[in-house]
Protein backbone atom coordinates (compact mmCIF):
# COMPACT_ATOMS: atom_id res chain seq x y z
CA UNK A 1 15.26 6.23 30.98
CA UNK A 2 15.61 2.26 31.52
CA UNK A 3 14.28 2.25 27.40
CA UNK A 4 17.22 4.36 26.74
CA UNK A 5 19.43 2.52 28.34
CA UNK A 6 18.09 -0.92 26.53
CA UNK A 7 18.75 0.87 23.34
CA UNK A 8 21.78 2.67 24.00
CA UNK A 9 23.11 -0.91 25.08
CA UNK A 10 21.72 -2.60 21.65
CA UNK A 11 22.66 0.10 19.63
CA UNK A 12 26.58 -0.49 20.94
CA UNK A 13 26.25 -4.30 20.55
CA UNK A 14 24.93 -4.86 17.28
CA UNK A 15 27.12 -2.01 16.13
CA UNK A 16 29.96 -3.96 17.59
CA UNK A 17 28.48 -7.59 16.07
CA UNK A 18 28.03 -6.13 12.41
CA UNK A 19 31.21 -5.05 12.01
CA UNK A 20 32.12 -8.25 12.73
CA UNK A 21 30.72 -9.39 9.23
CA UNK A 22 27.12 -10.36 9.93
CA UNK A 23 25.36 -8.47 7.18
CA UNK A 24 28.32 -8.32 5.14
CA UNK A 25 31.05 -11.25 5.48
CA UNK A 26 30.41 -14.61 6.97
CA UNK A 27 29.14 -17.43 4.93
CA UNK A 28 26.99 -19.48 7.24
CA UNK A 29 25.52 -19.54 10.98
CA UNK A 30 28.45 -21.12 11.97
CA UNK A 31 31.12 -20.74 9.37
CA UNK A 32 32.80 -17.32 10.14
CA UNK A 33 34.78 -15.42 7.91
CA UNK A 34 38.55 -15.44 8.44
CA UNK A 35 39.45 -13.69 11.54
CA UNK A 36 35.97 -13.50 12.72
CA UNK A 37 34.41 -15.15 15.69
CA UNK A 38 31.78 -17.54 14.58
CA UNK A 39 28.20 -17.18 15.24
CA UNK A 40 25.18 -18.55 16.17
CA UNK A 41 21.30 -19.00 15.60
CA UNK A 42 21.14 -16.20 18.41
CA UNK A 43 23.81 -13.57 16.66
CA UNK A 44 21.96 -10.16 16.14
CA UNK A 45 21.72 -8.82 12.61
CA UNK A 46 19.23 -5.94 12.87
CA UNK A 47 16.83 -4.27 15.28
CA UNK A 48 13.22 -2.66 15.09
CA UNK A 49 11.80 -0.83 18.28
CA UNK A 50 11.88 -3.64 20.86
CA UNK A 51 12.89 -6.48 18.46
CA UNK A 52 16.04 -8.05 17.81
CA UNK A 53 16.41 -9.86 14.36
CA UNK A 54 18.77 -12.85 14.57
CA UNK A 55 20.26 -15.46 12.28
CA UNK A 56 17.72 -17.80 13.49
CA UNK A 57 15.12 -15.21 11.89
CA UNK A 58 17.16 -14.85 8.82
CA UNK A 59 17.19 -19.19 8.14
CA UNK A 60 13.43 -19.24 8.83
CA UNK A 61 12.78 -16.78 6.63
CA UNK A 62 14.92 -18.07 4.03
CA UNK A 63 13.65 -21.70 4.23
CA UNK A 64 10.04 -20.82 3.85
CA UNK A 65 10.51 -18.69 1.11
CA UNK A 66 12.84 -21.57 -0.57
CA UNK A 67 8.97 -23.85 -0.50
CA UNK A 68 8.04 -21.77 -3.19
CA UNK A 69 11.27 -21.37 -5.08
CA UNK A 70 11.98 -22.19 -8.48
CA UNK A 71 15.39 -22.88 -8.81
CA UNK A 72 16.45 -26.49 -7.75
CA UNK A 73 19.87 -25.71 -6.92
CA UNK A 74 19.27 -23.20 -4.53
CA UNK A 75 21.53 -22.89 -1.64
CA UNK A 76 20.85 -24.38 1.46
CA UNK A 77 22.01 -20.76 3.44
CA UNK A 78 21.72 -17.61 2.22
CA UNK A 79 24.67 -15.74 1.41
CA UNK A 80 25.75 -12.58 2.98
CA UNK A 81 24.04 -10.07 0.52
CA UNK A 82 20.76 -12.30 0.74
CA UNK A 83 21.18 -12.59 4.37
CA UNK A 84 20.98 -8.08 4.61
CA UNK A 85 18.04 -8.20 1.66
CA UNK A 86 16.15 -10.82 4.34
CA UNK A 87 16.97 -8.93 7.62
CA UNK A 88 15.96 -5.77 6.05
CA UNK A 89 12.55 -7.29 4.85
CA UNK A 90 11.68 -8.61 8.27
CA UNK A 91 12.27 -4.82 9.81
CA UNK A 92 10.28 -3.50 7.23
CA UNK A 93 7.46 -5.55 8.34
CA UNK A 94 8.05 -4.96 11.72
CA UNK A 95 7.82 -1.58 11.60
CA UNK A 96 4.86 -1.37 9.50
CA UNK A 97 3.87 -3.94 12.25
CA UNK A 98 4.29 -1.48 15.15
CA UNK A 99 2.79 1.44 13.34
CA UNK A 100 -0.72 -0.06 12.34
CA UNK A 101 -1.25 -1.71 16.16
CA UNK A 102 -0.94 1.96 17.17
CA UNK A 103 -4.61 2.52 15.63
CA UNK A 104 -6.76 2.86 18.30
CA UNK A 105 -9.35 -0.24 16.61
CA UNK A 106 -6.89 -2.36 15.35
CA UNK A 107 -7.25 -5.20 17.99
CA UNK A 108 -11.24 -4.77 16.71
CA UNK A 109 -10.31 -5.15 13.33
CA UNK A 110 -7.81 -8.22 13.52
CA UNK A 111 -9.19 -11.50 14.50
CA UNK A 112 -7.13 -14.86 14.31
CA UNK A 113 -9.84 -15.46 11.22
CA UNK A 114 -8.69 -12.55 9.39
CA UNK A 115 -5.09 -13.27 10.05
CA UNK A 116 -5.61 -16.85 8.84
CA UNK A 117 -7.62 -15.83 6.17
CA UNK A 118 -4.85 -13.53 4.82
CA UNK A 119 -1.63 -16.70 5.64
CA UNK A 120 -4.25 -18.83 2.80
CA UNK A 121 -4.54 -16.57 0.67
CA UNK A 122 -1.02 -15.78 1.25
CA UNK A 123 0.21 -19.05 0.85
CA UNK A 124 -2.02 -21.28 -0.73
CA UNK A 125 -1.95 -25.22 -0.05
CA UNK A 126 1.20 -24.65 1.85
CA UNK A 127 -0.28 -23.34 4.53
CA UNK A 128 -2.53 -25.95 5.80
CA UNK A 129 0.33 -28.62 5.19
CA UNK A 130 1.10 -30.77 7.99
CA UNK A 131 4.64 -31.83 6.91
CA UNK A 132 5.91 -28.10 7.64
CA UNK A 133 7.58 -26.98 10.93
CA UNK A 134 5.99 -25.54 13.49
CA UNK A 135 8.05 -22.24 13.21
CA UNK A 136 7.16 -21.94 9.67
CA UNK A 137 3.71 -22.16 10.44
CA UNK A 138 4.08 -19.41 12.72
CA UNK A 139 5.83 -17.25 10.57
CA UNK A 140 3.40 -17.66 7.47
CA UNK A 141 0.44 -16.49 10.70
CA UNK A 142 3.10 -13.45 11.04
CA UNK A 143 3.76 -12.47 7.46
CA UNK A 144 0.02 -12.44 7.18
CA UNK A 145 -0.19 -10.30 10.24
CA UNK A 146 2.47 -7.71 8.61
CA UNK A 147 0.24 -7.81 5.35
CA UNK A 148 -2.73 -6.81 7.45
CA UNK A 149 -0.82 -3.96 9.03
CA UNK A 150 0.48 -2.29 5.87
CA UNK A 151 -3.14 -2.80 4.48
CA UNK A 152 -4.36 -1.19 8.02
CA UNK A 153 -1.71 1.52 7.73
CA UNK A 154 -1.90 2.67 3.76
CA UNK A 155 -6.16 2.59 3.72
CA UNK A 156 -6.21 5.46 6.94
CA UNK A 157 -3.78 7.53 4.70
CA UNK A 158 -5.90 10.31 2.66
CA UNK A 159 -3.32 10.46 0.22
CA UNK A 160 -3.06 6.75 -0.79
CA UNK A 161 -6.75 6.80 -1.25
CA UNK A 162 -6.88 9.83 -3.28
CA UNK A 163 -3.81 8.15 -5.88
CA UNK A 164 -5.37 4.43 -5.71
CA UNK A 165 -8.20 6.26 -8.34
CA UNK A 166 -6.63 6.75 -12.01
CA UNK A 167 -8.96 9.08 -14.01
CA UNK A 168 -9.73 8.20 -18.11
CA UNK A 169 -7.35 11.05 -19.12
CA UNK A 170 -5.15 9.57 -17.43
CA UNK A 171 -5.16 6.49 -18.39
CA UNK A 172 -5.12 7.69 -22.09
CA UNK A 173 -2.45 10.05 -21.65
CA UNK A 174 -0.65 6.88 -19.74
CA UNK A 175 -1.74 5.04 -23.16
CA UNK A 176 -0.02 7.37 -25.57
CA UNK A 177 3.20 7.66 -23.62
CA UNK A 178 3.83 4.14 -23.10
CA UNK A 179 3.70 2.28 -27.07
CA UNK A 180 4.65 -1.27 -25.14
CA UNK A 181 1.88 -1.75 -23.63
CA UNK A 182 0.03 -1.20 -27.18
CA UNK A 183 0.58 -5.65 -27.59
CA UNK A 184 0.00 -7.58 -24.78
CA UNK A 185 2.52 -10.55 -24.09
CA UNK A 186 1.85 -14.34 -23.42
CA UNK A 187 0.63 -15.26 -20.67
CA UNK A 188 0.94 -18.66 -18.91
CA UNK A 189 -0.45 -19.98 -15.91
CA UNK A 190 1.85 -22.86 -14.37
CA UNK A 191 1.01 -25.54 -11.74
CA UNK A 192 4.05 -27.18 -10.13
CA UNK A 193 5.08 -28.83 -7.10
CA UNK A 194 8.02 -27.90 -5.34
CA UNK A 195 9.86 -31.27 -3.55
CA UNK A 196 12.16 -29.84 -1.02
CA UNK A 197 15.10 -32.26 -0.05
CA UNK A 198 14.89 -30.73 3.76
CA UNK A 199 11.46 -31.69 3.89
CA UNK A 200 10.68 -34.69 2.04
CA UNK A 201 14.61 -36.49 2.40
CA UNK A 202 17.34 -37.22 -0.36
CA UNK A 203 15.31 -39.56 -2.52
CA UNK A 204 12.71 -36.63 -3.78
CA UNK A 205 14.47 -38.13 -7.83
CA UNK A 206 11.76 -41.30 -7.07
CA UNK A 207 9.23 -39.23 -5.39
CA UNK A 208 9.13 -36.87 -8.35
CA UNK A 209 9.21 -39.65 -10.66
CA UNK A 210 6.19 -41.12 -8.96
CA UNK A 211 4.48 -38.09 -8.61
CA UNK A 212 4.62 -37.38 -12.54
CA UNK A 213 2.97 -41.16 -13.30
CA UNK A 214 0.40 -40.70 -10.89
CA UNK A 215 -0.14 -37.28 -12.42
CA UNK A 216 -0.87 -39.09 -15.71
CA UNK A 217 -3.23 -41.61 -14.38
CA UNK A 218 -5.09 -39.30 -12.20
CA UNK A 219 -5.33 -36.88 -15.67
CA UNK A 220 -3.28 -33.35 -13.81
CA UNK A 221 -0.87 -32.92 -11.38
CA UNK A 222 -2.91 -30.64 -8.71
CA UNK A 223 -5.28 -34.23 -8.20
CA UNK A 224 -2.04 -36.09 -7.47
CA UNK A 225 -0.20 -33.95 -5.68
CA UNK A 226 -3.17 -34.03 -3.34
CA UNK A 227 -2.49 -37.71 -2.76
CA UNK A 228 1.43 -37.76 -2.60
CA UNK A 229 2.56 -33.92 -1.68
CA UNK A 230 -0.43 -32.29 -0.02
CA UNK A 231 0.68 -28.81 0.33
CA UNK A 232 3.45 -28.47 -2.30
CA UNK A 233 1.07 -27.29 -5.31
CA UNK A 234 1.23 -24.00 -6.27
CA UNK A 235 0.54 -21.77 -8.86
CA UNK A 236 2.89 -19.64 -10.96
CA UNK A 237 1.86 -16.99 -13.63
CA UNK A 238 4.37 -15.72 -15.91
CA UNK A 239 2.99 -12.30 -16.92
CA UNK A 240 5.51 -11.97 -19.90
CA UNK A 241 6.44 -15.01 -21.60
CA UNK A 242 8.88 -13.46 -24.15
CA UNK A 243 10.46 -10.96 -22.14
CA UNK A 244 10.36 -12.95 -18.70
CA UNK A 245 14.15 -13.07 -17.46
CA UNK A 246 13.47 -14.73 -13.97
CA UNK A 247 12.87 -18.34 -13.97
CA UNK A 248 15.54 -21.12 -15.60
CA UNK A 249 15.58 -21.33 -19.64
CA UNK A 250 14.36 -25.00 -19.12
CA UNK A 251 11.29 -23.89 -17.16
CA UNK A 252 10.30 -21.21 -19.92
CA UNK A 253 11.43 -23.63 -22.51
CA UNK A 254 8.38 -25.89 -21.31
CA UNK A 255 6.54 -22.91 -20.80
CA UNK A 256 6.74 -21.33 -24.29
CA UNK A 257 6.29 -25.33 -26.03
CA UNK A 258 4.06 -27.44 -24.12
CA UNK A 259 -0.03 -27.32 -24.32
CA UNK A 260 -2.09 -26.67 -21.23
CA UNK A 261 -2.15 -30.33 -19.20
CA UNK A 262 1.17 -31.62 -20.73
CA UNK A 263 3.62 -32.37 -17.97
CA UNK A 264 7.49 -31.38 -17.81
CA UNK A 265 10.13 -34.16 -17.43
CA UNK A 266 11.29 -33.57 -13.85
CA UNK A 267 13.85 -31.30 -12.85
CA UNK A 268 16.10 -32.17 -10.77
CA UNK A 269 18.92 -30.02 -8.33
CA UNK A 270 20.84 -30.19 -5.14
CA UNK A 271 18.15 -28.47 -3.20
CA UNK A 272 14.79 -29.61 -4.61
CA UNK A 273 13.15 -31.68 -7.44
CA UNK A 274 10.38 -30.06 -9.45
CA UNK A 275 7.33 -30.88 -12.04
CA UNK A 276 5.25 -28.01 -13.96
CA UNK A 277 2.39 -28.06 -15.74
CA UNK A 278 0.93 -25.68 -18.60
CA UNK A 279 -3.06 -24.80 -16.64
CA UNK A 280 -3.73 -22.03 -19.02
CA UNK A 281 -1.99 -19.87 -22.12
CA UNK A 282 -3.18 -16.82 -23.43
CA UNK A 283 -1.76 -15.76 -26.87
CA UNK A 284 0.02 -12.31 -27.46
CA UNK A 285 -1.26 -10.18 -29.50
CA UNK A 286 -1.70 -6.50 -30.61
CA UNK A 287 -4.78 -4.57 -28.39
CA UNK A 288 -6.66 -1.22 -28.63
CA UNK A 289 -6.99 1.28 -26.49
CA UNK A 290 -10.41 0.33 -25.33
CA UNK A 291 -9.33 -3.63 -24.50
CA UNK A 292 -6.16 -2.17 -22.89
CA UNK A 293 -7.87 0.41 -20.66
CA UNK A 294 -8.98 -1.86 -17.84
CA UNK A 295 -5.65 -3.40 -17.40
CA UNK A 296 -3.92 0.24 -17.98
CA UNK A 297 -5.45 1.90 -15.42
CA UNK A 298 -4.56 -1.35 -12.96
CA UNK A 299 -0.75 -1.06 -14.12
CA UNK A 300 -0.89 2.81 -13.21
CA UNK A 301 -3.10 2.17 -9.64
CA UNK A 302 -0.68 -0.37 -8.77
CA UNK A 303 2.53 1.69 -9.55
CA UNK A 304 1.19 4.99 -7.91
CA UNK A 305 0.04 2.88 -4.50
CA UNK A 306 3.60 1.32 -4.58
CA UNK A 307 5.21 4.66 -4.73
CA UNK A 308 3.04 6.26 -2.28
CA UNK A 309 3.59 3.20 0.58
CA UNK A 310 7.95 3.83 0.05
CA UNK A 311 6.59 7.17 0.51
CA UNK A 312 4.64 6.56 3.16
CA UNK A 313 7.48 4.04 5.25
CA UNK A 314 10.01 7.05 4.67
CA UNK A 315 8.19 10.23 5.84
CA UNK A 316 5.68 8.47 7.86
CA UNK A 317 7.36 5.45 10.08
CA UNK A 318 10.77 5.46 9.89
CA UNK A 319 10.87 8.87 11.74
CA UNK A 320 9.02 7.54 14.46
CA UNK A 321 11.02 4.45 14.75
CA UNK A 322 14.08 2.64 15.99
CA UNK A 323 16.27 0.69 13.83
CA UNK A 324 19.24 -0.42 13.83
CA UNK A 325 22.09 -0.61 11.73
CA UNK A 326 21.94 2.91 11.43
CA UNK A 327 22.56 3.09 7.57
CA UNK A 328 19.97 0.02 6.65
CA UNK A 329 17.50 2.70 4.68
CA UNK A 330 20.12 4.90 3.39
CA UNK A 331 19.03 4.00 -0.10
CA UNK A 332 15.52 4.00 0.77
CA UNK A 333 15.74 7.77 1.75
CA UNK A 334 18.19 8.69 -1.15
CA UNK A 335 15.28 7.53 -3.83
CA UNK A 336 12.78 10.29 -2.69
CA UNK A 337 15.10 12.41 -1.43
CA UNK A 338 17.68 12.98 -3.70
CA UNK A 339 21.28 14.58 -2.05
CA UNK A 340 20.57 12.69 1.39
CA UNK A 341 23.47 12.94 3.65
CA UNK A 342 22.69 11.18 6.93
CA UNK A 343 23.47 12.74 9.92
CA UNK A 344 25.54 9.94 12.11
């Protein structure tokens, strides 16, 4: 009774707080929307089961995916739309959370090592850097956590076993329908460091300009950004060089011309300061069937797990779950169940 009361209680307030504009209106955690009343760190945007998600959940999330981020003009706040897409990710995990620590062995199988393990591999160098926040540190050990669980959750399900296994026909049949995948594309492996102006202060122009001489005396830019930006290496791999329509024209511009170990010319925007390098290229060309069949039957693994975990989140957790706002996986539902009218 006193749980239905907490969520009969939360159900009313964030219904009341969301109308007020928080997934949909109000440009910042403190700049309300005309007519609104502004909000704070603390202002609820979502629920899942026991958990409130709040703007202060939203900024964290969105500065610690912003280390990795490859536009340098990238607002310091999400904006409304980005602010639902990031609420709605952190319920997902929650929820896949909540399901997998329901296995009877799951505090057997999860050990601080394993969760680790998984925020490295997760993260890279950016995860033992010192320079980061303390709450960032703890949400990379959470994200990894989540991973776990959907991992946990999808490998007890029968039926995501049984379509994780393509079988040679078809993969050949996948082959004959699909005459794209007859050439493979350029592929490019980039290094780059990511200079944040939050976390390294406004004068990341000369830090990035030091960085890229030091990069040339020490002969690559992973050696010196282990000397002047310990955790801000990464790697980037851009799948589809010709058709890729994500990262900025000047990025793929160095990306389609420059030779593996040539440097980029910084660049330079109100949010961060950035240097790439070429670490490996591999041609396009035209493939047969038998060079394409390994990576084939990948593509088609891949695609049928994907489909069968939205499958799994729709028909398997969200029925046993609470979230709140009511409508946040309308669309979710809609794509395997075409027709869906939800019953308010």
């Amino acid at each position: 009774m006193a749980a239905r009361r907490w969520r009969t209680a939360l159900l009313g307030f964030v219904a009341a707080v969301t109308a007020g504009g928080a997934l949909a209106g109000q440009d910042g955690a403190n700049s309300p929307a005309a007519g609104a009343r502004p909000i704070d760190a603390n202002f609820v945007v979502a629920a899942a089961n026991n958990e409130v998600v709040t703007v202060r959940d939203v900024l964290l999330e969105w500065r610690l995916e912003g280390r990795r981020n490859a536009d340098p003009n990238r607002a310091a706040l999400p904006n409304p739309e980005e602010r639902k897409v990031l609420a709605k990710r952190i319920v997902v995990e929650r929820l896949w959370l909540a399901h997998a620590k329901a296995f009877p062995a799951w505090s057997e199988i999860v050990t601080r090592k394993l969760v680790e393990d998984e925020a490295r591999d997760l993260y890279g160098a950016l995860w033992s850097d010192p320079a980061l926040p303390a709450a960032e540190h703890e949400l990379m050990r959470a994200k990894a956590e989540r991973s776990i669980a959907t991992q946990v959750a999808l490998q007890s399900d029968p039926e995501f076993r049984r379509v994780s296994l393509a079988r040679p026909s078809d993969v050949r049949r996948f082959w004959e329908q699909r005459p794209d995948l007859h050439r493979v594309p350029t592929r490019v492996q980039l290094g780059r460091v990511v200079l944040g102006r939050e976390l390294h202060g406004s004068d990341v122009e000369a830090k990035v300009a030091a960085l890229r001489q030091l990069a040339i005396e020490k002969g690559g830019l992973e050696t010196a950004a282990r000397e002047l930006a310990p955790g801000d290496y990464s790697l980037l791999t851009v799948e589809n060089l010709e058709g890729d329509r994500n990262l900025r024209e000047d990025v793929l511009q160095f990306a389609r011309e420059a030779q593996p170990g040539e440097l980029s010319l910084p660049i330079v925007g109100s949010a961060s300061a950035m240097l790439f390098t070429v670490v490996t290229r591999e041609p396009g060309r035209e493939v047969s069937f038998d060079e394409a069949a390994a990576k084939l039957k990948l593509v088609m693994e891949n695609g049928r797990r994907d489909f069968r975990a939205r499958q799994f989140f729709v028909f398997e957790i969200l029925p046993k779950s609470f979230f709140i706002p009511s409508d946040l996986f309308d669309e979710e539902i809609r794509q395997l169940i075409p027709g869906y009218q939800p019953q308010r």
